[in-house]
Protein backbone atom coordinates (compact mmCIF):
# COMPACT_ATOMS: atom_id res chain seq x y z
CA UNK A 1 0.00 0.00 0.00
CA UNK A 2 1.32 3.50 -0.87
CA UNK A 3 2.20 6.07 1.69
CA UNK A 4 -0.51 8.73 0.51
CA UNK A 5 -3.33 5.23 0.20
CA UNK A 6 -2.38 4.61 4.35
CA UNK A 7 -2.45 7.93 5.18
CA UNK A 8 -6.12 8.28 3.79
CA UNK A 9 -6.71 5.29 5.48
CA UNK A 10 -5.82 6.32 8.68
CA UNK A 11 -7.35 10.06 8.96
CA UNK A 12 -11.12 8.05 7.68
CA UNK A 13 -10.01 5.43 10.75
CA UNK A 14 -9.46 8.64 12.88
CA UNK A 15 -12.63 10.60 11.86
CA UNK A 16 -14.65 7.34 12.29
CA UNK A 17 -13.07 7.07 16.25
CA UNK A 18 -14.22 10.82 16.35
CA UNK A 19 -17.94 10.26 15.02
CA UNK A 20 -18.15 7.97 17.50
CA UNK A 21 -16.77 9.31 20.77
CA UNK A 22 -19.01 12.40 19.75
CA UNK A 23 -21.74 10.42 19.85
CA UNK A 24 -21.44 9.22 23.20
CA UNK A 25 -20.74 12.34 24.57
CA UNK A 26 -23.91 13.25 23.15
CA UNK A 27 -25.59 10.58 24.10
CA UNK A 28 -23.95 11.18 27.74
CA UNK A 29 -24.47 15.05 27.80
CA UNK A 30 -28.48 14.37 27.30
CA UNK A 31 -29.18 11.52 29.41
CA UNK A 32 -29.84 13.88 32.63
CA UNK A 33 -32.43 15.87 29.88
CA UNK A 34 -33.92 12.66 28.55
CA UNK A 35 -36.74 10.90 30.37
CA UNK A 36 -36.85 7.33 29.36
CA UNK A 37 -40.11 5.30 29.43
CA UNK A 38 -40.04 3.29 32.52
CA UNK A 39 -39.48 -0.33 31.77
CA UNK A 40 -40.98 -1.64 35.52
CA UNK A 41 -44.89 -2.98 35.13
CA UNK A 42 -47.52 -0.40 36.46
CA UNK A 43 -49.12 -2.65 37.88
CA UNK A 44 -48.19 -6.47 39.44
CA UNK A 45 -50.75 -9.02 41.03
CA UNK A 46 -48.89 -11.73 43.46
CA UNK A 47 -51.67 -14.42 44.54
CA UNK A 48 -50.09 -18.33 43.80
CA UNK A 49 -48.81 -16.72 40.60
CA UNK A 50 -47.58 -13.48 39.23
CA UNK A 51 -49.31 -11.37 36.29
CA UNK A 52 -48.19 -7.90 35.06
CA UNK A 53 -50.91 -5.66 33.52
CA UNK A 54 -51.23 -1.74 32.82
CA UNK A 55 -53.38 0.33 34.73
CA UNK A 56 -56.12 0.41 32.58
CA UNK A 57 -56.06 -3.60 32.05
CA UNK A 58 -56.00 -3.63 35.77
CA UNK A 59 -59.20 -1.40 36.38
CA UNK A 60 -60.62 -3.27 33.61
CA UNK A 61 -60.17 -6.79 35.20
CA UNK A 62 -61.08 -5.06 38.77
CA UNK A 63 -64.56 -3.92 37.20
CA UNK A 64 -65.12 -7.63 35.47
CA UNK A 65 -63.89 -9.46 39.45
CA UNK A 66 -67.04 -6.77 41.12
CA UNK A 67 -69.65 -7.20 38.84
CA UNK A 68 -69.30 -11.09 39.55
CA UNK A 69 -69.33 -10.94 43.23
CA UNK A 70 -71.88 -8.26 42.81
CA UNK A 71 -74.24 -10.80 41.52
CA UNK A 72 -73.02 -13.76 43.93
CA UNK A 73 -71.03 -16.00 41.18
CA UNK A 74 -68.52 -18.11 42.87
CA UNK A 75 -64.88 -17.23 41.85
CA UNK A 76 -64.78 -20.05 38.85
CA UNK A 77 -66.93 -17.95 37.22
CA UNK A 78 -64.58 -14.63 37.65
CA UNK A 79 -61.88 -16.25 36.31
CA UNK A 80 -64.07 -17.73 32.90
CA UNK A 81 -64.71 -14.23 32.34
CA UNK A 82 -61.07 -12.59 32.98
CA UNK A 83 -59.65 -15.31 30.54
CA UNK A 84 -62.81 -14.63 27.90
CA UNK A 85 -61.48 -10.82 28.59
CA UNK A 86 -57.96 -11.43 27.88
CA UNK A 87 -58.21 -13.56 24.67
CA UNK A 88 -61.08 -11.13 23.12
CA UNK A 89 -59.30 -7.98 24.05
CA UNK A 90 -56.18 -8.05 26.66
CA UNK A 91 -58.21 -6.70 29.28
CA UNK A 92 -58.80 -3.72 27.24
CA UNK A 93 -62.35 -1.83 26.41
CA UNK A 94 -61.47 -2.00 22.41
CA UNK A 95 -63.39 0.48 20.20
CA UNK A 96 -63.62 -2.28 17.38
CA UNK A 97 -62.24 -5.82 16.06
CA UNK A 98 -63.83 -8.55 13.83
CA UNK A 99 -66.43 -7.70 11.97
CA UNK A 100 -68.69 -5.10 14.33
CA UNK A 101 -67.13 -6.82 17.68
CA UNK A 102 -66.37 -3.77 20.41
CA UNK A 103 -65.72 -4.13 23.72
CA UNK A 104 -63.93 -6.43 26.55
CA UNK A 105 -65.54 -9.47 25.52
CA UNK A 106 -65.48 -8.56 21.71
CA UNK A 107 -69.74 -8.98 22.06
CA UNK A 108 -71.24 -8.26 18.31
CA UNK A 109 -74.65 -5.74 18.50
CA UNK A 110 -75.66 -6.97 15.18
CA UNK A 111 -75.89 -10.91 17.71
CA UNK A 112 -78.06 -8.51 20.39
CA UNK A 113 -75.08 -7.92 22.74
CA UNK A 114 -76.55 -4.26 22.79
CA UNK A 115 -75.75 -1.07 21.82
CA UNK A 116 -72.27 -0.13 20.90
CA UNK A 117 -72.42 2.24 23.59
CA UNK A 118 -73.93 -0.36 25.88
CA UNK A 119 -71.32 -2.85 25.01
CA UNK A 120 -68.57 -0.24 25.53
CA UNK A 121 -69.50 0.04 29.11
CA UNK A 122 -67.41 -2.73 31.00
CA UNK A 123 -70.09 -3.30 34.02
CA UNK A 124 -72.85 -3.97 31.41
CA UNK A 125 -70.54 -6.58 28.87
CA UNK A 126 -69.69 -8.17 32.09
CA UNK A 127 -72.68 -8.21 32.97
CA UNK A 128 -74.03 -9.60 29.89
CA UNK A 129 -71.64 -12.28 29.78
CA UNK A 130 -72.38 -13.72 33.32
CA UNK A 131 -75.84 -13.74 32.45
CA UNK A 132 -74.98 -15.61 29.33
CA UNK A 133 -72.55 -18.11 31.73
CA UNK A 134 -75.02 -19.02 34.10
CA UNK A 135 -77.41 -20.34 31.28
CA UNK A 136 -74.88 -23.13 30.17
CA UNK A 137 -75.48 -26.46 31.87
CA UNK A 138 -72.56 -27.79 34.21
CA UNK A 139 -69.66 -24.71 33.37
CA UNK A 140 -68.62 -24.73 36.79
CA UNK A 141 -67.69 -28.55 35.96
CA UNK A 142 -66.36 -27.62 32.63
CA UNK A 143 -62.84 -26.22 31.30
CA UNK A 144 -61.71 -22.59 31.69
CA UNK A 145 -61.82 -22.70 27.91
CA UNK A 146 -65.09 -24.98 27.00
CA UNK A 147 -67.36 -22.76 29.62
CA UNK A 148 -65.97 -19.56 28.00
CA UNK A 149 -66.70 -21.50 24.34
CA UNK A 150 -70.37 -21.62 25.33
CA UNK A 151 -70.80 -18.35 25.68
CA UNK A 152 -68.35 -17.00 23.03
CA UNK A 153 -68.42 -19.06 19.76
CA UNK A 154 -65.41 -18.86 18.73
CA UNK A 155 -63.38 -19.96 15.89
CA UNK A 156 -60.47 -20.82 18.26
CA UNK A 157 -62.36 -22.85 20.92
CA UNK A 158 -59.30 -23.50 22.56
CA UNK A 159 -57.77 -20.30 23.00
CA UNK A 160 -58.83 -19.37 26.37
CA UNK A 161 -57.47 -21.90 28.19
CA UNK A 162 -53.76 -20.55 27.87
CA UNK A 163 -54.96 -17.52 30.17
CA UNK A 164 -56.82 -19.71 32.78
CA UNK A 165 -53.61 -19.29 34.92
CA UNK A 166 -53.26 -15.86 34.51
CA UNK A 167 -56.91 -15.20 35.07
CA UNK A 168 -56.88 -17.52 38.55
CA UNK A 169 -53.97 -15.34 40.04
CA UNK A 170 -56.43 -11.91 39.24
CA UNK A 171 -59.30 -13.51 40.96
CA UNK A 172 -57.72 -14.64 43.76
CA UNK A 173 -56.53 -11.31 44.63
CA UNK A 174 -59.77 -9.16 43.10
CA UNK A 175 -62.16 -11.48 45.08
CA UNK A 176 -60.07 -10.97 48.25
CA UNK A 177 -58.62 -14.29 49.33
CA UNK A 178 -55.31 -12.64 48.84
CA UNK A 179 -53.72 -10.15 51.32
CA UNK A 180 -52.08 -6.84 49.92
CA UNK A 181 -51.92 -9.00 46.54
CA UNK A 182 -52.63 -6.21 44.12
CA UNK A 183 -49.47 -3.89 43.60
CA UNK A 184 -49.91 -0.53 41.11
CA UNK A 185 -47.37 2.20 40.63
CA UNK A 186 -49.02 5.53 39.96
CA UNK A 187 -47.21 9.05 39.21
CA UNK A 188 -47.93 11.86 42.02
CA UNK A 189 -49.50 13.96 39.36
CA UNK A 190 -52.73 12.78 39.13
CA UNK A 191 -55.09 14.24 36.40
CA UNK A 192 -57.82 15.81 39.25
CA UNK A 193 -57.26 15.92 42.99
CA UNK A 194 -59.15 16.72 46.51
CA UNK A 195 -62.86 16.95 45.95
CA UNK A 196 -63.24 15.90 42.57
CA UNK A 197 -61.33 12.90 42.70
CA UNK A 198 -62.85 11.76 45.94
CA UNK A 199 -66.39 12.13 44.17
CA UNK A 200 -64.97 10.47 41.23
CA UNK A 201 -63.96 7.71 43.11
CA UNK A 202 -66.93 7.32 45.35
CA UNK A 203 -68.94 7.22 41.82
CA UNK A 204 -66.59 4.76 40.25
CA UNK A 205 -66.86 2.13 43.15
CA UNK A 206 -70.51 2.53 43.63
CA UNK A 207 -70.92 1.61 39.55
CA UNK A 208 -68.66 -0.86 40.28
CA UNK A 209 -70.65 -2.29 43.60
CA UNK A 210 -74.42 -1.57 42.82
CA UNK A 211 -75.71 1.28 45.61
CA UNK A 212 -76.27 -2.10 47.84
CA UNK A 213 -72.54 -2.25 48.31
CA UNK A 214 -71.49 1.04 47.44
CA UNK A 215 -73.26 2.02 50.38
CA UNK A 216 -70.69 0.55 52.67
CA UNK A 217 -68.71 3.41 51.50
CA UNK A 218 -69.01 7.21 52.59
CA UNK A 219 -66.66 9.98 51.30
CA UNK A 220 -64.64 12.29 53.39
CA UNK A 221 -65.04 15.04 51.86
CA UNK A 222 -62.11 15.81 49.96
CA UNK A 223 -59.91 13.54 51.62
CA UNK A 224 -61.18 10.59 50.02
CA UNK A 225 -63.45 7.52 51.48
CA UNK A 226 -64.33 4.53 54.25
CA UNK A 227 -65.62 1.42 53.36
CA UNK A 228 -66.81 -0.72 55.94
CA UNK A 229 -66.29 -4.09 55.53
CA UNK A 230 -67.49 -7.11 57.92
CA UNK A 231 -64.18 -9.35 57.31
CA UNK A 232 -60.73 -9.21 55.91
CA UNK A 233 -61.63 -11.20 52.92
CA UNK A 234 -64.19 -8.42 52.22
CA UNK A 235 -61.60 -5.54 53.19
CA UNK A 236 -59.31 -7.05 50.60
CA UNK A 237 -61.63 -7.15 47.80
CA UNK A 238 -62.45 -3.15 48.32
CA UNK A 239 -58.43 -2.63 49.05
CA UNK A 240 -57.58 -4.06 46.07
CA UNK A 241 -60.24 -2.89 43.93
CA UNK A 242 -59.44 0.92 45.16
CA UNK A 243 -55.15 0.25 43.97
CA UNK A 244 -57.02 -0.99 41.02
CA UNK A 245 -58.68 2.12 39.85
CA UNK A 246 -56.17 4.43 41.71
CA UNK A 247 -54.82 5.75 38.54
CA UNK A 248 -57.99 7.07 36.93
CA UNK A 249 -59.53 8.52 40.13
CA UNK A 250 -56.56 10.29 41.76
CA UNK A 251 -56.09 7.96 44.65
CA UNK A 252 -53.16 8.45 46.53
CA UNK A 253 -53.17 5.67 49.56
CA UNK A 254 -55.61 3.05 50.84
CA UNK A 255 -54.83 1.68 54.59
CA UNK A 256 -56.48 -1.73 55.24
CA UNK A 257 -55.35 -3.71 58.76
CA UNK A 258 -51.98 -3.35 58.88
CA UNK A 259 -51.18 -2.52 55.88
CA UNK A 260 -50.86 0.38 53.55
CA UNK A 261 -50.26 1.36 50.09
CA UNK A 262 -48.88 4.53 48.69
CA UNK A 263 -49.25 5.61 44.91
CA UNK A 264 -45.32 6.68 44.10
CA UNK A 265 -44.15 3.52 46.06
CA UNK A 266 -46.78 1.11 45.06
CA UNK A 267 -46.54 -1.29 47.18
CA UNK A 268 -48.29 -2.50 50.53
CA UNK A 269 -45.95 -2.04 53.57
CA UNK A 270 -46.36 -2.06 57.45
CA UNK A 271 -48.23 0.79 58.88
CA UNK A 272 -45.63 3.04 61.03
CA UNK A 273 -47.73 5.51 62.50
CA UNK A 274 -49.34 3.49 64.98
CA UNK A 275 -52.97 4.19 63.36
CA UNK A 276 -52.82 0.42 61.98
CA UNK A 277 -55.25 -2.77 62.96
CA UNK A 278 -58.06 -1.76 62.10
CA UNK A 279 -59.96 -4.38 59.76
CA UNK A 280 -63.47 -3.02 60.30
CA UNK A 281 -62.40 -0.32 57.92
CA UNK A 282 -60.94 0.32 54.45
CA UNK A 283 -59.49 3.84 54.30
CA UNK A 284 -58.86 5.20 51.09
CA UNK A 285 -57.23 8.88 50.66
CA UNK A 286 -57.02 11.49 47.43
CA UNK A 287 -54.35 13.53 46.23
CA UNK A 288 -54.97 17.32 47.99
């Protein structure tokens, strides 16, 4: 190689080296400015199993868990629904799919689901799917995936029976059989605060609930709500429905028992302040 072909060589070699290290200087000099999406789950469910969801899958599968033990279905039937929820839609309230399918459950209007608007409300497709459950001879004997086939008609009769784990560790926890099961992260910048989110979230849980149960509850003025409860199993299912929703209605901590959970932390620790124990009482507080 000539000296003038080497020399060329070796000032590209040096420029390259130069491209580079500017680059990660850049890269370097920004990362303080650069806010990186957060790669930790929003929200994590521990009961006998361990499921990751977003916030709004979580509400969503909180809102499907209430309206069953609203209308006194034993937990098998909770978790036929959150696995029909997760194959039709991933636990989220879709706006369409196949053909004129909308919803949770993916229910058709033109089959007499209901309105699109109906349908689009989770507490009515839940609704309309337990109803639908509870007509099919022997499901509670049945597979995850044949009772949810009964009501669904699928082309892929099958394919609910790979969430039938999943869907077991939700309702465990949303039903309340599982203590301080239901883990969400949520930002300290919630979209409404003080009065309005504690009316938003008395609203929320007594859609949820039906007035029957809702009624347990009464707000606190801006400060948030009480629910009373008559046993743990019942404080856990309001505990974890509240963490469940706490996103959308600007909750900031819910103290059951022991135990409390703060929105930045997101996770249920030890009460410190001495105020813990009670498990008459489900004490959920806003963002001032």
């Amino acid at each position: 190689m000539s000296v003038r072909k080497r020399t060329i060589v070796g000032v590209v070699a040096l420029l390259s080296l130069a491209a580079v290290a500017g680059v990660v200087v850049l890269i370097d000099n920004l990362a303080d400015n650069i806010k990186l999406p957060r790669l930790i789950p929003e929200c994590v469910v521990v009961a006998d199993g361990r499921v990751t969801l977003d916030t709004a899958q979580m509400a969503n599968a909180a809102t499907i868990a209430a309206v069953g033990v609203r209308r006194g279905l034993p937990e098998q039937a909770i978790v036929v629904a959150l696995a029909t929820a997760f194959q039709e839609s991933k636990l989220e309230n879709l706006d369409d799919g196949d053909r004129d399918s909308v919803g949770l459950f993916q229910q058709r209007p033109s089959q007499g689901w209901g309105t699109v608007e109906q349908i689009k409300d989770p507490r009515y497709s839940a609704g309309r799917f337990y109803s639908a459950l509870r007509k099919v001879k022997g499901w509670e004997e049945m597979r995850v995936t044949d009772a949810a086939q009964e009501v669904q008609r699928s082309a892929y009769p099958n394919a609910y029976e790979k969430w039938a784990d999943e869907s077991r560790v939700l309702a465990a926890a949303l039903t309340g059989r599982a203590t301080g099961a239901v883990e969400c992260t949520v930002p300290d910048d919630p979209a409404i605060r003080g009065a309005e989110a504690a009316t938003a979230l008395l609203t929320s849980l007594k859609l949820d609930w039906g007035k029957k149960m809702g009624g347990q509850a009464r707000s606190a003025e801006a400060a948030g709500l009480t629910v009373e409860v008559a046993n743990p199993n019942t404080g856990w299912r309001f505990a974890h429905w509240l963490v469940s929703h706490a996103s959308a209605t600007g909750l900031e901590r819910v103290r059951f028992g022991d135990l409390e959970w703060h929105a930045p932390q997101g996770k249920w620790l030890p009460v410190t302040d001495g105020s813990g124990g009670n498990q008459a009482q489900v004490v959920a507080e806003v963002f001032r």
